[in-house]
C-alpha atoms as a PDB file:
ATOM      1  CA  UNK A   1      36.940   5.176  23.288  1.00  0.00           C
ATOM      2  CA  UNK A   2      37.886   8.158  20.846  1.00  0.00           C
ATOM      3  CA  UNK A   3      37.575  11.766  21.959  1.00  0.00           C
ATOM      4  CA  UNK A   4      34.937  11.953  19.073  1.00  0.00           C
ATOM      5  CA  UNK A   5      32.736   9.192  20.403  1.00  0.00           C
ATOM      6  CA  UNK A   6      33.065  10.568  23.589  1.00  0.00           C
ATOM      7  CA  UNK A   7      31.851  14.258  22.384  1.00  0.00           C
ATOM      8  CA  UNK A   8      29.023  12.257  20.684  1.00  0.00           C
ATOM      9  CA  UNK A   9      28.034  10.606  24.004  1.00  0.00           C
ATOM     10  CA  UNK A  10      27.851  13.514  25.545  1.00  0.00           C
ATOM     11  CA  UNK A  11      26.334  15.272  23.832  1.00  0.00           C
ATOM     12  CA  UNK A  12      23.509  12.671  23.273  1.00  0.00           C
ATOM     13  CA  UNK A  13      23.359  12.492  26.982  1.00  0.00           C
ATOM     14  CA  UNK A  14      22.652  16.690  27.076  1.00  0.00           C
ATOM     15  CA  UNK A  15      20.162  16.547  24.308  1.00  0.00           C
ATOM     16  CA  UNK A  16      18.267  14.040  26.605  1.00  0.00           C
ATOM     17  CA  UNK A  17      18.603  16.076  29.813  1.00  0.00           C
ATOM     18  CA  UNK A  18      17.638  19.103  27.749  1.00  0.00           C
ATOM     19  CA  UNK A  19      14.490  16.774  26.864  1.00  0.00           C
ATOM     20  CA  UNK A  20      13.448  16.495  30.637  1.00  0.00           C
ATOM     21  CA  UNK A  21      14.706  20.698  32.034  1.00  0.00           C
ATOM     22  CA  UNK A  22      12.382  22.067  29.064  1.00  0.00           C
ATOM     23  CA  UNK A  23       9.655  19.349  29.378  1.00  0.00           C
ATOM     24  CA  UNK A  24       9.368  18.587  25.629  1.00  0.00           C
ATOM     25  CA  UNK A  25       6.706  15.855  25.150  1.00  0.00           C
ATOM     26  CA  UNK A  26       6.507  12.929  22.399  1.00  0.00           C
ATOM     27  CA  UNK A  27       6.459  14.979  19.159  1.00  0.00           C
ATOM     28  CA  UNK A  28       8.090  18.148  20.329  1.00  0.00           C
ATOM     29  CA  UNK A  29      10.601  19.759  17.896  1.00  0.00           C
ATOM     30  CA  UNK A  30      14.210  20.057  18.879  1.00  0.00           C
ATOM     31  CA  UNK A  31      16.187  22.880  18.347  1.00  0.00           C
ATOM     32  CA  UNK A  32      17.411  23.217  14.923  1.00  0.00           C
ATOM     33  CA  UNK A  33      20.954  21.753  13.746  1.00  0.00           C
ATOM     34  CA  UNK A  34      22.208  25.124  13.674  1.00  0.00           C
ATOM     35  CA  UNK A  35      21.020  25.781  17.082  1.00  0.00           C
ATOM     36  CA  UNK A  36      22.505  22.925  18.610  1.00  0.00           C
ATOM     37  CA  UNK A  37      25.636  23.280  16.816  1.00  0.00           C
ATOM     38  CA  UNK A  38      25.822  26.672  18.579  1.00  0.00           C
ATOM     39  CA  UNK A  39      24.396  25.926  22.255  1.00  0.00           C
ATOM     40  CA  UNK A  40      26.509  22.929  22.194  1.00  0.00           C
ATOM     41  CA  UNK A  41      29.791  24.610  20.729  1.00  0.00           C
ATOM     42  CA  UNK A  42      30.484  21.189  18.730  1.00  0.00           C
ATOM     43  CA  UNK A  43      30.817  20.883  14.624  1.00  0.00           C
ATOM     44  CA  UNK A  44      28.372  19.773  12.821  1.00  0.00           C
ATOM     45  CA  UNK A  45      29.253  15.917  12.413  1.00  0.00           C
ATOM     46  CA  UNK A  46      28.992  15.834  16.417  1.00  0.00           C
ATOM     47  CA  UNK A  47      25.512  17.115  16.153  1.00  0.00           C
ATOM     48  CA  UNK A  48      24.335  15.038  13.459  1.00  0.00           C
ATOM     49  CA  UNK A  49      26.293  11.618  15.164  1.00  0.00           C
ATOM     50  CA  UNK A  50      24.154  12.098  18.581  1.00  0.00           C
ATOM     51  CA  UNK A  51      20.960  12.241  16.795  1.00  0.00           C
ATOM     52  CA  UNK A  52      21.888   9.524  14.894  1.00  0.00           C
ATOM     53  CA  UNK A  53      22.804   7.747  18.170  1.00  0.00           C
ATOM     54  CA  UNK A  54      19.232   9.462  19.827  1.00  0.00           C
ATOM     55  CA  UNK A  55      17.134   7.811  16.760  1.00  0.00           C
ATOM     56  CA  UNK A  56      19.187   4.693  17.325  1.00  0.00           C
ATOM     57  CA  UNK A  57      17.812   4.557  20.565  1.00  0.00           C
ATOM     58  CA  UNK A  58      14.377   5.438  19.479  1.00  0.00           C
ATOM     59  CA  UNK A  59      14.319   8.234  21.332  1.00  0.00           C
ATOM     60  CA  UNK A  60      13.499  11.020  18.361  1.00  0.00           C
ATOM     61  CA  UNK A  61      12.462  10.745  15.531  1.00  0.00           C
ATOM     62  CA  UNK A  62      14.036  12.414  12.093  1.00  0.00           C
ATOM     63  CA  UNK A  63      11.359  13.778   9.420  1.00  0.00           C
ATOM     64  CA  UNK A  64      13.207  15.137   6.075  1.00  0.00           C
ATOM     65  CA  UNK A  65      11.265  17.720   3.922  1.00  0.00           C
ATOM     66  CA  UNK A  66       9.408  20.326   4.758  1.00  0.00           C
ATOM     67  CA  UNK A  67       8.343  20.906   8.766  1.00  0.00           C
ATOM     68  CA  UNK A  68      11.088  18.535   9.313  1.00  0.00           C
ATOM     69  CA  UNK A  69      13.839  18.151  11.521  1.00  0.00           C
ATOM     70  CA  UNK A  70      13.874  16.229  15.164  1.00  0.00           C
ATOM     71  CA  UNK A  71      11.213  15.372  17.084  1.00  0.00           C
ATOM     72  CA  UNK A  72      11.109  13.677  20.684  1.00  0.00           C
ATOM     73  CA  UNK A  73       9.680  10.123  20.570  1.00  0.00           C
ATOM     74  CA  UNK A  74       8.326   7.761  22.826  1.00  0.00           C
ATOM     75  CA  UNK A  75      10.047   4.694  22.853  1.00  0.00           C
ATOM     76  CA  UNK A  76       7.905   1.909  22.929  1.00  0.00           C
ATOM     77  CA  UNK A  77       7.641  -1.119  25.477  1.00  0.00           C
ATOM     78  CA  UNK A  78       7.558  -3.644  22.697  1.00  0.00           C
ATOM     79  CA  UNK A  79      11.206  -2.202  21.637  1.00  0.00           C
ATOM     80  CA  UNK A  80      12.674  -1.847  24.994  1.00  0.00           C
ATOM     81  CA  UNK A  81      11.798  -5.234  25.794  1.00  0.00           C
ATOM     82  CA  UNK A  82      13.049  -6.113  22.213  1.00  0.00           C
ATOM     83  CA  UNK A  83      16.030  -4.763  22.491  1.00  0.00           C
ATOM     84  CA  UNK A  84      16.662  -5.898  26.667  1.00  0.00           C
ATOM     85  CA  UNK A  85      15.923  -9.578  24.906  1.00  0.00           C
ATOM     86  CA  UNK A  86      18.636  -9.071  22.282  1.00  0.00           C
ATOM     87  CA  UNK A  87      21.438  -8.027  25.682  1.00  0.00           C
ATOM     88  CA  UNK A  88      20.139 -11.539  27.209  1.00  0.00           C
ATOM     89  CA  UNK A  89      20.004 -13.792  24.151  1.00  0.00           C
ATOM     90  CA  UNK A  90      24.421 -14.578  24.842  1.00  0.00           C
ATOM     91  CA  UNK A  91      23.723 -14.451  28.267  1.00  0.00           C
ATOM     92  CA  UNK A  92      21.913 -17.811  28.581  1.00  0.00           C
ATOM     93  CA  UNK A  93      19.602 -17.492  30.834  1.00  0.00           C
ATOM     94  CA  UNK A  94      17.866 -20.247  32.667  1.00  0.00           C
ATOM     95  CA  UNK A  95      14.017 -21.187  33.679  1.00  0.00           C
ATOM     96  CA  UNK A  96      15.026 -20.617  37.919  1.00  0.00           C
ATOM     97  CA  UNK A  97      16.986 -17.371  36.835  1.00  0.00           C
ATOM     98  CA  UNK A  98      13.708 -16.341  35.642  1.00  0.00           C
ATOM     99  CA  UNK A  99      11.509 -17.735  38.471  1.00  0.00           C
ATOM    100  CA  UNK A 100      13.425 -16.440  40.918  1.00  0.00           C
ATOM    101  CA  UNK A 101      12.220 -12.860  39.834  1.00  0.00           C
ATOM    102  CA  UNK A 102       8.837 -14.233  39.267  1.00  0.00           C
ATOM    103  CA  UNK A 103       8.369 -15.579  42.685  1.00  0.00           C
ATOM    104  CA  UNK A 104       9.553 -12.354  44.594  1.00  0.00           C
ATOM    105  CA  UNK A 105       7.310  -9.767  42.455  1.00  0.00           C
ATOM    106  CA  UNK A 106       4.259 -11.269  40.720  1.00  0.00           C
ATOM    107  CA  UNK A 107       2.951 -12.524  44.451  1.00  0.00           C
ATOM    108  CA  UNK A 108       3.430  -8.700  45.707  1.00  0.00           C
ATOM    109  CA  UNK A 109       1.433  -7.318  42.794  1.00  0.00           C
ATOM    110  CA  UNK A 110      -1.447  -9.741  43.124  1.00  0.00           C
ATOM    111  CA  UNK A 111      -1.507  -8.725  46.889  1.00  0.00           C
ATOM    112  CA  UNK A 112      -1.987  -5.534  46.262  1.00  0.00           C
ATOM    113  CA  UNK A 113      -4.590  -6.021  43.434  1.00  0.00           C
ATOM    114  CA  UNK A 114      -6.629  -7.914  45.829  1.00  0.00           C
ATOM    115  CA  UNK A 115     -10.006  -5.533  46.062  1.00  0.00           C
ATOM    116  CA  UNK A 116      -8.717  -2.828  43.549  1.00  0.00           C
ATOM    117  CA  UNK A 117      -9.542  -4.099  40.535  1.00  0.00           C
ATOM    118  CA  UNK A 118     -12.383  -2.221  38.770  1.00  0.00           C
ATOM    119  CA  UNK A 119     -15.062  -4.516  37.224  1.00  0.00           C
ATOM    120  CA  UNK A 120     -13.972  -3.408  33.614  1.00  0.00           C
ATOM    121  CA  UNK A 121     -10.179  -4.934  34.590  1.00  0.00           C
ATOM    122  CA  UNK A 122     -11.476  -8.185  36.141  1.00  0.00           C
ATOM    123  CA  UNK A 123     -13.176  -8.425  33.005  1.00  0.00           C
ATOM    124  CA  UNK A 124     -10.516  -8.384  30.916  1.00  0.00           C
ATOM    125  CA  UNK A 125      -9.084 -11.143  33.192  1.00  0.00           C
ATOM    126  CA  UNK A 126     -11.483 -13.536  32.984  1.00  0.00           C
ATOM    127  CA  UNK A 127     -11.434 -12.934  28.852  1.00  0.00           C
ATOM    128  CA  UNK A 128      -7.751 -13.568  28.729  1.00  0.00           C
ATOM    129  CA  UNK A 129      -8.456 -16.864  30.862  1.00  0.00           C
ATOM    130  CA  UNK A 130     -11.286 -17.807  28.221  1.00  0.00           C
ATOM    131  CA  UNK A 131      -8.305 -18.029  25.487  1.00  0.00           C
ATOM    132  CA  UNK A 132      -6.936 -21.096  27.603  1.00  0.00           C
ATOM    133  CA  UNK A 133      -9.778 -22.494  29.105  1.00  0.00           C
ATOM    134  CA  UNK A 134     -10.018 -25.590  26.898  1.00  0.00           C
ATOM    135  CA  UNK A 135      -7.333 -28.288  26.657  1.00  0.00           C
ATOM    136  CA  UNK A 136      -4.751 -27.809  23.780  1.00  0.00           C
ATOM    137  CA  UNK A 137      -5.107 -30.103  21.057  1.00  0.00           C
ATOM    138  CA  UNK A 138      -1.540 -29.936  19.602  1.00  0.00           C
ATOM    139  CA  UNK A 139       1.691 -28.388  20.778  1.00  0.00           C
ATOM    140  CA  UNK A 140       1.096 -24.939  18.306  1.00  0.00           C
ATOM    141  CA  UNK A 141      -2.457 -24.570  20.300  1.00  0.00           C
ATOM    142  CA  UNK A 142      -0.147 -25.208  23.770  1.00  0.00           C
ATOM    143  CA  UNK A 143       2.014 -22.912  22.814  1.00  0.00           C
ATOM    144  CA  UNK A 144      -0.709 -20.488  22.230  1.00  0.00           C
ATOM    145  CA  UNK A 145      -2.043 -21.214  25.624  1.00  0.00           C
ATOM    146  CA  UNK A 146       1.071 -20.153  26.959  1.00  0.00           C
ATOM    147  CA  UNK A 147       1.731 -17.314  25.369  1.00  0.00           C
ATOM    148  CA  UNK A 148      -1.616 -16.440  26.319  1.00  0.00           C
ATOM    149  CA  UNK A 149      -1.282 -17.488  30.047  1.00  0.00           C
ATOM    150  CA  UNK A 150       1.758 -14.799  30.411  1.00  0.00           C
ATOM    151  CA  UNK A 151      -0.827 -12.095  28.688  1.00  0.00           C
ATOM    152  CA  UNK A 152      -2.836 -12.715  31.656  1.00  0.00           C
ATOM    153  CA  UNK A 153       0.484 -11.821  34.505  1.00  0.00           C
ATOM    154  CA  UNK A 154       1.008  -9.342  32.190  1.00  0.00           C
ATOM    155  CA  UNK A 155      -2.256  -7.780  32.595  1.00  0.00           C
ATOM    156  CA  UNK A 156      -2.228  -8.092  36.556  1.00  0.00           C
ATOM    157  CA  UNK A 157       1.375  -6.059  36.049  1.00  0.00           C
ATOM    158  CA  UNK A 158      -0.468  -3.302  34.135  1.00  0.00           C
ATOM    159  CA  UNK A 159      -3.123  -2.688  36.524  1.00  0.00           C
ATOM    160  CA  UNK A 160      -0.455  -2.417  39.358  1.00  0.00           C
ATOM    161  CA  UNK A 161       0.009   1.327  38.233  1.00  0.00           C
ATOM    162  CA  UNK A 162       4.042   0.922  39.049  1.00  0.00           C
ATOM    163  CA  UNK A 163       5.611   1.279  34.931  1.00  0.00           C
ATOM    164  CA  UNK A 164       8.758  -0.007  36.708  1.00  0.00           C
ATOM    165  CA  UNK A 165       7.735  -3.289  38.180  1.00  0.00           C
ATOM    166  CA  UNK A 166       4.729  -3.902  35.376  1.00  0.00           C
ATOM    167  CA  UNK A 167       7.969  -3.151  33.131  1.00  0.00           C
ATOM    168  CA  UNK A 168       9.739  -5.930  35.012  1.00  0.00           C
ATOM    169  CA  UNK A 169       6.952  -8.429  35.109  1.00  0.00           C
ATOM    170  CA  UNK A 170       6.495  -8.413  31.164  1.00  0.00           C
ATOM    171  CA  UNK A 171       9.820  -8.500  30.666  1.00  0.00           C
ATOM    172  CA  UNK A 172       9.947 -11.844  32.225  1.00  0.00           C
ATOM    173  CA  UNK A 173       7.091 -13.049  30.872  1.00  0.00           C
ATOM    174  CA  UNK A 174       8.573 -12.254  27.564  1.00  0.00           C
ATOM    175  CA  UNK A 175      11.937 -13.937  28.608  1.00  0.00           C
ATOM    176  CA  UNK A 176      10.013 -16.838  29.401  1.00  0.00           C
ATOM    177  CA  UNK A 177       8.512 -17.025  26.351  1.00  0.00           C
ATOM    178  CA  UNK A 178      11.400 -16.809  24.218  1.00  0.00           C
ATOM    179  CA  UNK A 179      13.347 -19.308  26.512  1.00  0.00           C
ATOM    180  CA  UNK A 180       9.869 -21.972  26.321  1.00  0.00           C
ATOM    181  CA  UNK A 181       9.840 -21.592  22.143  1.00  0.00           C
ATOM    182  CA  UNK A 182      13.433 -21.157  21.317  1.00  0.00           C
ATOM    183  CA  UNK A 183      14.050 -24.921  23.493  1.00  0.00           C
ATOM    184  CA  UNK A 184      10.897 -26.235  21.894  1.00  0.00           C
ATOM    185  CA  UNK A 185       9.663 -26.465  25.626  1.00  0.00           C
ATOM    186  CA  UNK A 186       6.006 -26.806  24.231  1.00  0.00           C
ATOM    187  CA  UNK A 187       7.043 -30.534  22.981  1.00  0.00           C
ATOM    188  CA  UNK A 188       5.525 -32.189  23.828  1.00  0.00           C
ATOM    189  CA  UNK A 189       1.955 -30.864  24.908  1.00  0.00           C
ATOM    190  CA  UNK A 190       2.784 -30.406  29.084  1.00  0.00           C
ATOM    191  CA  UNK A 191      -0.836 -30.999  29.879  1.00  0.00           C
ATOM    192  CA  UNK A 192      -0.506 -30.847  33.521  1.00  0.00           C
ATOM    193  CA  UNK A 193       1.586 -27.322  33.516  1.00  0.00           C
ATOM    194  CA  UNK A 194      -1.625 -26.261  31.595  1.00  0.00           C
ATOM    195  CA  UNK A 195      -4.072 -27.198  33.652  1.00  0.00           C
ATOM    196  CA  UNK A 196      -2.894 -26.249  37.105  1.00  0.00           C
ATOM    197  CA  UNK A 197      -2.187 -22.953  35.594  1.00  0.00           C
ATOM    198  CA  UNK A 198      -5.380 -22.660  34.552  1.00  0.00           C
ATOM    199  CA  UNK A 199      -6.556 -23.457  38.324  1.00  0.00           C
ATOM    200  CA  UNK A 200      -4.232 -20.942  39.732  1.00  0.00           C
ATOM    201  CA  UNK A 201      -5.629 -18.145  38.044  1.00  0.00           C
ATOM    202  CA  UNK A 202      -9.189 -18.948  38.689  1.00  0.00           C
ATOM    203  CA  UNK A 203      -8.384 -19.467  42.542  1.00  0.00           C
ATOM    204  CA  UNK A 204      -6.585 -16.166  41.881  1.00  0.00           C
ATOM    205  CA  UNK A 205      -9.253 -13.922  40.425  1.00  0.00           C
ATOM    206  CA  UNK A 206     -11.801 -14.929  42.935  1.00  0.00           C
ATOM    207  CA  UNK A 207      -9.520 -14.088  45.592  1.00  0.00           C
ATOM    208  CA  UNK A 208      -8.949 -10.846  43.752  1.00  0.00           C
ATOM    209  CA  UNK A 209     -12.580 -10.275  43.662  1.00  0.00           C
ATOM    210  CA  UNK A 210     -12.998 -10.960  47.105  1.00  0.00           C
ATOM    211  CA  UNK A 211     -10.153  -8.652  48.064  1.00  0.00           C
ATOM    212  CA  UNK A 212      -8.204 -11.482  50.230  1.00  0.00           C
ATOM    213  CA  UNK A 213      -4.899  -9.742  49.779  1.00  0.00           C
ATOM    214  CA  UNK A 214      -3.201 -12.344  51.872  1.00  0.00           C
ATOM    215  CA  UNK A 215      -4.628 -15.402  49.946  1.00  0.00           C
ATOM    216  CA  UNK A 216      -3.818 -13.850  46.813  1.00  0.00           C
ATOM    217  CA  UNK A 217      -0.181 -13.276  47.240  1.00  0.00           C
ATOM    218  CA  UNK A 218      -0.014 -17.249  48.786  1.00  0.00           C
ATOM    219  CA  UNK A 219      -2.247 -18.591  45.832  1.00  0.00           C
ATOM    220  CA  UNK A 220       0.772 -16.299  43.329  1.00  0.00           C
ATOM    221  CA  UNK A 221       3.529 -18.403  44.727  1.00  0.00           C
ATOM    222  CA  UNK A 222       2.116 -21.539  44.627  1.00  0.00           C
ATOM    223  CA  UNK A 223       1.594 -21.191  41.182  1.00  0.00           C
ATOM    224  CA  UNK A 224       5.434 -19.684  40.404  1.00  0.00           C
ATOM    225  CA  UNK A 225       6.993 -22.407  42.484  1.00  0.00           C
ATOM    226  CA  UNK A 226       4.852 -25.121  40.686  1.00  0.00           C
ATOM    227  CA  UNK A 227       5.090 -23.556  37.051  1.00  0.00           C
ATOM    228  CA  UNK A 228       8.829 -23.791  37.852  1.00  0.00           C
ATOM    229  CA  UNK A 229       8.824 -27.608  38.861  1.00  0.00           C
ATOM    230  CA  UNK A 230       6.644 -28.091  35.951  1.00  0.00           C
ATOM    231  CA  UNK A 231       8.846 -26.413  33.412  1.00  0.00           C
ATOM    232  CA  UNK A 232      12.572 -27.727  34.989  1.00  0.00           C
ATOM    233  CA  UNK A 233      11.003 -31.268  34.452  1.00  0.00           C
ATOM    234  CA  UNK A 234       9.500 -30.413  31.042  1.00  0.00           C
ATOM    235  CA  UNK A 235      13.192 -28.839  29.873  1.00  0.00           C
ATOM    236  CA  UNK A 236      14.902 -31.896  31.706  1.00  0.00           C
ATOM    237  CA  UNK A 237      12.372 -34.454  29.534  1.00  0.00           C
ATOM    238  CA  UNK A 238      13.117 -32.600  26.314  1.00  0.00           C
ATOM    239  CA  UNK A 239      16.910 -32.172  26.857  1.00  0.00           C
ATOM    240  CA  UNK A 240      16.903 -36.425  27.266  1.00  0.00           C
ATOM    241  CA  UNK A 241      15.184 -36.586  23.854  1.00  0.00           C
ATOM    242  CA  UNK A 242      17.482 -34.498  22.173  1.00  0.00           C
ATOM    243  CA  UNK A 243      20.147 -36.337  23.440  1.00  0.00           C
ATOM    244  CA  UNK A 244      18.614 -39.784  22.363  1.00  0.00           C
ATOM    245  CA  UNK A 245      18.105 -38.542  19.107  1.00  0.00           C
ATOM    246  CA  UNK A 246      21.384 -36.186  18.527  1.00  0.00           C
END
């Protein structure tokens, strides 16, 4: 690495900690150019390379004209998991790389849901669970049903009030996702992995409901450790068609 790209880095990296020491909030104003140029000691093109490098990340924002200049942004969980997906896409990972997460987290969160959830939440549960309720009649409505089936862990990861591990969950969920469509794992329609999904979270929210901690976090890892059989043998049915027609 060049001395420059190192001077860039850091100073990057100080314009961040300076972010957290003065407690600047999603659309604060940095300091301006000339201000940084001067606390920082560095010439302009340093400056102007670690915003670039800040915006890159998504964490500020650059407004030309006039009131402009460098605001702090919020980087969103749709980009961070975006951009996590793009480091993972070479990496080539598998459906038990996945599960193996799944089955150590998700049956801790629902444990702890277990007689917290307010009405308006278990609500929004059993809505989600409407979207799949009915059997797919093609593989783009079994896809959907998917997709939608992961909205629903991601919703029990939101109400766990942790960012880190609801962070986690959904990116996982996402992961799986892009691993199920990218392999064309929805072809053909896996009827069975749909239905005794859709079982699991029933059995799930009433044990939520009825704040059975215990049988929640059971009922959560039965359903990772059978969604996993399911989907090996689905990717292990597909991979022999492939093969048969390649």
């Amino acid at each position: 690495m060049s001395s420059y790209k190192k001077r860039t880095i850091i100073v990057a990296d100080t314009i961040k900690q300076m972010v957290v020491t003065e407690n600047l909030k999603p659309g604060d104003r940095l300091p301006a150019e000339t201000d940084l140029i001067q606390r920082f000691k560095m010439s302009k093109g340093t400056i102007r390379e670690a915003t670039r490098l800040l915006e890159a990340q998504g964490l500020i924002k650059t407004r030309t004209g006039p009131g402009g200049g460098c605001f702090v942004h919020e980087v969103s969980e749709l980009r961070t998991i975006a951009l996590l997906s793009n480091y993972f896409y070479f990496k080539n990972l598998n459906i038990s790389d996945i599960y193996q997460i799944r089955k150590l987290l998700e049956p801790e969160v629902a444990g702890s849901l277990a007689g917290n959830l307010k009405k308006d939440q278990l609500k929004i549960l059993n809505l989600i669970i409407s979207e799949y309720q009915e059997e797919p009649l093609n593989e783009e409505q079994d896809r959907l049903h998917h997709e939608s089936a992961l909205k629903f862990h991601g919703c029990l990861a939101d109400f766990a009030n942790n960012s880190l591990l609801g962070f986690v969950i959904k990116f996982m969920a996402q992961m799986l996702t892009e691993v199920t469509v990218n392999r064309k794992l929805f072809r053909p329609t896996n009827y069975e992995l749909w239905r005794r999904g859709l079982d699991f979270h029933r059995e799930l929210l009433t044990a939520l409901e009825i704040g059975d901690s215990n049988k929640a976090k059971k009922i959560m890892y039965e359903h990772m450790c059978v969604a996993e059989k399911l989907m090996l043998k689905q990717e292990a049915m597909v991979s022999t068609k492939l093969k048969e027609f390649g």
